[in-house]
PDB file of N, CA and C in Angstrom:
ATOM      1  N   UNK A   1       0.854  -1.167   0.000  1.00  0.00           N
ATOM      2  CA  UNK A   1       0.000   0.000   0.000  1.00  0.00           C
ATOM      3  C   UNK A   1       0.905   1.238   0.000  1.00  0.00           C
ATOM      4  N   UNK A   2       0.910   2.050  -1.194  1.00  0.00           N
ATOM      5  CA  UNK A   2       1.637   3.306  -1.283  1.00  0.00           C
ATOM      6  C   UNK A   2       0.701   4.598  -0.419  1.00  0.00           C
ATOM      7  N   UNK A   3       1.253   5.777   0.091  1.00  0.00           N
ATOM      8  CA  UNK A   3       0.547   7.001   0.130  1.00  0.00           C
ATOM      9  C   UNK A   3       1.183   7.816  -0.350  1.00  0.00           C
ATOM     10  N   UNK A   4       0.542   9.013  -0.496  1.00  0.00           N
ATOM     11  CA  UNK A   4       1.065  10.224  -1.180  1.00  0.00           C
ATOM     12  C   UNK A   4       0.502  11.540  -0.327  1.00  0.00           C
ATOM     13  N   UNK A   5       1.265  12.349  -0.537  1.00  0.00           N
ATOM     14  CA  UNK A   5       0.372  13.301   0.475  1.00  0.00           C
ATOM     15  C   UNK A   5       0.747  15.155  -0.448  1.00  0.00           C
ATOM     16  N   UNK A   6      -0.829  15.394  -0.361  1.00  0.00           N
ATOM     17  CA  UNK A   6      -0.981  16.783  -0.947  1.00  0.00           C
ATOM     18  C   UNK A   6       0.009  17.503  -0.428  1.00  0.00           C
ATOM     19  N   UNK A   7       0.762  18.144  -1.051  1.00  0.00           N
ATOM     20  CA  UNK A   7       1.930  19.315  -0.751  1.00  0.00           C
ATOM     21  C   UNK A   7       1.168  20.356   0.237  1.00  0.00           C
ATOM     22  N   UNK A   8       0.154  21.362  -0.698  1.00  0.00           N
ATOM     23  CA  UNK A   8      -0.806  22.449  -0.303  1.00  0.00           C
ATOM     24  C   UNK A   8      -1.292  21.914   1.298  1.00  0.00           C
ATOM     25  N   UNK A   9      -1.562  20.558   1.234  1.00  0.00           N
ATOM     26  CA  UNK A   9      -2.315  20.296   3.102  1.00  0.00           C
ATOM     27  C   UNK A   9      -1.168  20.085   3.803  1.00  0.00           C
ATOM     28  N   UNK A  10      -0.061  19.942   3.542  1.00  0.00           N
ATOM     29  CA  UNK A  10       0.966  19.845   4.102  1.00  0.00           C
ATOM     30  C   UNK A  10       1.241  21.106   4.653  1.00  0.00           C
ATOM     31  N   UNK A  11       1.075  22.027   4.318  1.00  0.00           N
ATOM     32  CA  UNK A  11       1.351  23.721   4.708  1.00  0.00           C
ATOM     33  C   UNK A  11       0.965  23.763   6.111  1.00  0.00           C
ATOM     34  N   UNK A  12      -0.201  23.383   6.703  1.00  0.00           N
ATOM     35  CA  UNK A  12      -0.603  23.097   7.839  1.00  0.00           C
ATOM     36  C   UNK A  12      -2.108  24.424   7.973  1.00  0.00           C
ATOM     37  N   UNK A  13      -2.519  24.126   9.210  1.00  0.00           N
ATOM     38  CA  UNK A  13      -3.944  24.954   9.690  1.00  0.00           C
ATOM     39  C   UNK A  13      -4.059  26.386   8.666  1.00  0.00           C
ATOM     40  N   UNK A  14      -5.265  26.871   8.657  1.00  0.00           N
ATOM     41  CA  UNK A  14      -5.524  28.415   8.421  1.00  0.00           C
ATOM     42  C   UNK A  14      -6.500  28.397   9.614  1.00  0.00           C
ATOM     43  N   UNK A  15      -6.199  29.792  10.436  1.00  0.00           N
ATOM     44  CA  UNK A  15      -6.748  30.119  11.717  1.00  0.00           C
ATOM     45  C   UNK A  15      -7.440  31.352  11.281  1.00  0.00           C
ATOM     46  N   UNK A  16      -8.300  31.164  11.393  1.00  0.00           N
ATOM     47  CA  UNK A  16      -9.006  32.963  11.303  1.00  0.00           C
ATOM     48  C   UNK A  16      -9.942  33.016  13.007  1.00  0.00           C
ATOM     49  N   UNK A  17      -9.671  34.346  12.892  1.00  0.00           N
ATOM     50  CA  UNK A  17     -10.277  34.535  14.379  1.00  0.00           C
ATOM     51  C   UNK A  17     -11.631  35.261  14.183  1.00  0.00           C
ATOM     52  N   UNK A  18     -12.455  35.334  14.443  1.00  0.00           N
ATOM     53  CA  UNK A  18     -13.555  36.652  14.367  1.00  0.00           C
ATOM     54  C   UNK A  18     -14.223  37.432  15.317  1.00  0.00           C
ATOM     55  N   UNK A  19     -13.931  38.042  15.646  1.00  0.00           N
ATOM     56  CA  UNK A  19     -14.200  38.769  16.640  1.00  0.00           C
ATOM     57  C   UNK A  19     -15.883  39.930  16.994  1.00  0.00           C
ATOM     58  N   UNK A  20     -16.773  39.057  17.613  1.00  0.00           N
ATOM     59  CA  UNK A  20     -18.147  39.959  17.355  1.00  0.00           C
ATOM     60  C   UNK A  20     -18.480  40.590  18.414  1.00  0.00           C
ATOM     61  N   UNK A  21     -18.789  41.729  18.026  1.00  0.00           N
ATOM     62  CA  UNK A  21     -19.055  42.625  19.534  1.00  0.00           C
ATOM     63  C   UNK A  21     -18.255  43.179  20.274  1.00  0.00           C
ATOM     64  N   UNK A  22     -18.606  43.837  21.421  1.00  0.00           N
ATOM     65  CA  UNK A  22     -17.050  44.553  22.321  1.00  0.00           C
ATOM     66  C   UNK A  22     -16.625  43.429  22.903  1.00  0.00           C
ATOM     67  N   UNK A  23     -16.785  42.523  23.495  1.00  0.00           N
ATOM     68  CA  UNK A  23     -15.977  41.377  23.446  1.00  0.00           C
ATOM     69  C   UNK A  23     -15.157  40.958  22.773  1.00  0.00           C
ATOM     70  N   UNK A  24     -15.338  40.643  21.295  1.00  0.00           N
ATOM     71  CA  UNK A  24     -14.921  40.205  20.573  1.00  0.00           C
ATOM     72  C   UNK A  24     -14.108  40.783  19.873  1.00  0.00           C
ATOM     73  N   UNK A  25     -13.877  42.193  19.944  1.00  0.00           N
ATOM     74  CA  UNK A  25     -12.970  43.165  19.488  1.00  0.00           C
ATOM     75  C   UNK A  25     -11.933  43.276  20.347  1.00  0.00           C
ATOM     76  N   UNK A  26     -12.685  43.434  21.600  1.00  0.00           N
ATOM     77  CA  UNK A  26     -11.634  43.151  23.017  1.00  0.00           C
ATOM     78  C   UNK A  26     -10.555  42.457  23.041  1.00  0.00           C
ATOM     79  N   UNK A  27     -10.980  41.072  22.301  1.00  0.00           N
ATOM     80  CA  UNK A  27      -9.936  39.732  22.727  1.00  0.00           C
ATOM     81  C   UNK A  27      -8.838  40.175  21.473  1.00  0.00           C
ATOM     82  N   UNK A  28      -9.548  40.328  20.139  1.00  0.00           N
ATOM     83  CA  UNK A  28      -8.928  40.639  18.888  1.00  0.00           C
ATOM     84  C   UNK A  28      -7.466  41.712  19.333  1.00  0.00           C
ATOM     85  N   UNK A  29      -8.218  42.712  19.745  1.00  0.00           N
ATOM     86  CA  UNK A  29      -6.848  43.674  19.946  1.00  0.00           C
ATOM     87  C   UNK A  29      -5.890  42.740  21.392  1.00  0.00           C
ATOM     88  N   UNK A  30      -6.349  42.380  22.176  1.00  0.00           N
ATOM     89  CA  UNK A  30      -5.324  41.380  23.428  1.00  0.00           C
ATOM     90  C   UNK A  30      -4.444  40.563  22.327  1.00  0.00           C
ATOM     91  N   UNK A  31      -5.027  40.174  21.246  1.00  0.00           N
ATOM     92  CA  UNK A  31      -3.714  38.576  20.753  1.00  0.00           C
ATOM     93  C   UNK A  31      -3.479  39.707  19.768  1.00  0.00           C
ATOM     94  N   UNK A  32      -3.245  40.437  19.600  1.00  0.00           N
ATOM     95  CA  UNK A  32      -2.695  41.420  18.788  1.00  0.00           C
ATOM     96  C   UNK A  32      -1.503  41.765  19.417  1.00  0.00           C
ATOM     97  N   UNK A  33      -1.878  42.841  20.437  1.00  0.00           N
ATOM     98  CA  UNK A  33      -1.196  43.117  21.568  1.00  0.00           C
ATOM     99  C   UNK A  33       0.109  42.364  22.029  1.00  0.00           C
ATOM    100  N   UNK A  34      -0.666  41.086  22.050  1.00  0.00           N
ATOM    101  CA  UNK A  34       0.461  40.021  22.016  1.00  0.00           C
ATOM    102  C   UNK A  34       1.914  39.369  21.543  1.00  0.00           C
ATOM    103  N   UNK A  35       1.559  39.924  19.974  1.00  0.00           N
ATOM    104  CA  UNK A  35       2.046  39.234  18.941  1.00  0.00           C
ATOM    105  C   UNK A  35       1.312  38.219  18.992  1.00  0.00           C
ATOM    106  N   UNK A  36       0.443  37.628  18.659  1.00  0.00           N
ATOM    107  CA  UNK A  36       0.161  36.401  18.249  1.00  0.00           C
ATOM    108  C   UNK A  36       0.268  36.113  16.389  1.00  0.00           C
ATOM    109  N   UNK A  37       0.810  35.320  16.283  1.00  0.00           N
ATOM    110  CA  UNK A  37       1.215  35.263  14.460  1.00  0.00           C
ATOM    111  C   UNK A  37       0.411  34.117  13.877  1.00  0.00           C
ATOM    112  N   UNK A  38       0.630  33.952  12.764  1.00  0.00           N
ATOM    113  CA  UNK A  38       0.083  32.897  12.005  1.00  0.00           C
ATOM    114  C   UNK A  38      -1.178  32.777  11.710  1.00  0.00           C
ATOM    115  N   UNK A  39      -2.364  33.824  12.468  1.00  0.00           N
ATOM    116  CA  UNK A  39      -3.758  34.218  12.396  1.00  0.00           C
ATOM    117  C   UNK A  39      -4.072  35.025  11.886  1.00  0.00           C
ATOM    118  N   UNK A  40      -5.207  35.473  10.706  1.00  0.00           N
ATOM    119  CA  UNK A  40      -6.007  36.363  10.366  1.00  0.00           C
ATOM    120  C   UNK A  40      -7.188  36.972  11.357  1.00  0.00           C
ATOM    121  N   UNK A  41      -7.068  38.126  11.776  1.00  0.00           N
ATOM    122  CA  UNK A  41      -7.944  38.689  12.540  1.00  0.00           C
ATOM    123  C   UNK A  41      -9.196  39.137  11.742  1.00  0.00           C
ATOM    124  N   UNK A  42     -10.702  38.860  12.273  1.00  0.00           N
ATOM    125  CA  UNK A  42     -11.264  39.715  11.253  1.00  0.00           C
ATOM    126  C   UNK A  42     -12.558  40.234  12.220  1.00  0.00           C
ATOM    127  N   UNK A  43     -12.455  41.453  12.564  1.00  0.00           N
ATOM    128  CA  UNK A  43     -13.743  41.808  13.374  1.00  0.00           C
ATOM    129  C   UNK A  43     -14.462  42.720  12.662  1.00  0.00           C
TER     130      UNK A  43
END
């Protein structure tokens, strides 16, 4: 039994965050704040 494996899924996760409401804007700017990388923010 051979496998093969997609290059493109190999890249790994896409994270998007979304942020709704003052809450949710709240947290958005905190992992900002942070540096948090590798995420698209979108509020």
């Amino acid at each position: 039994m051979t496998f093969s494996f997609d290059t493109a899924a190999a890249q790994g996760a896409v994270i998007k965050v979304i942020g709704v409401g003052g809450g949710g804007g709240n947290a958005i700017n905190r992992m900002v704040d942070e540096g948090v990388t590798g995420v698209e923010f979108i509020a």
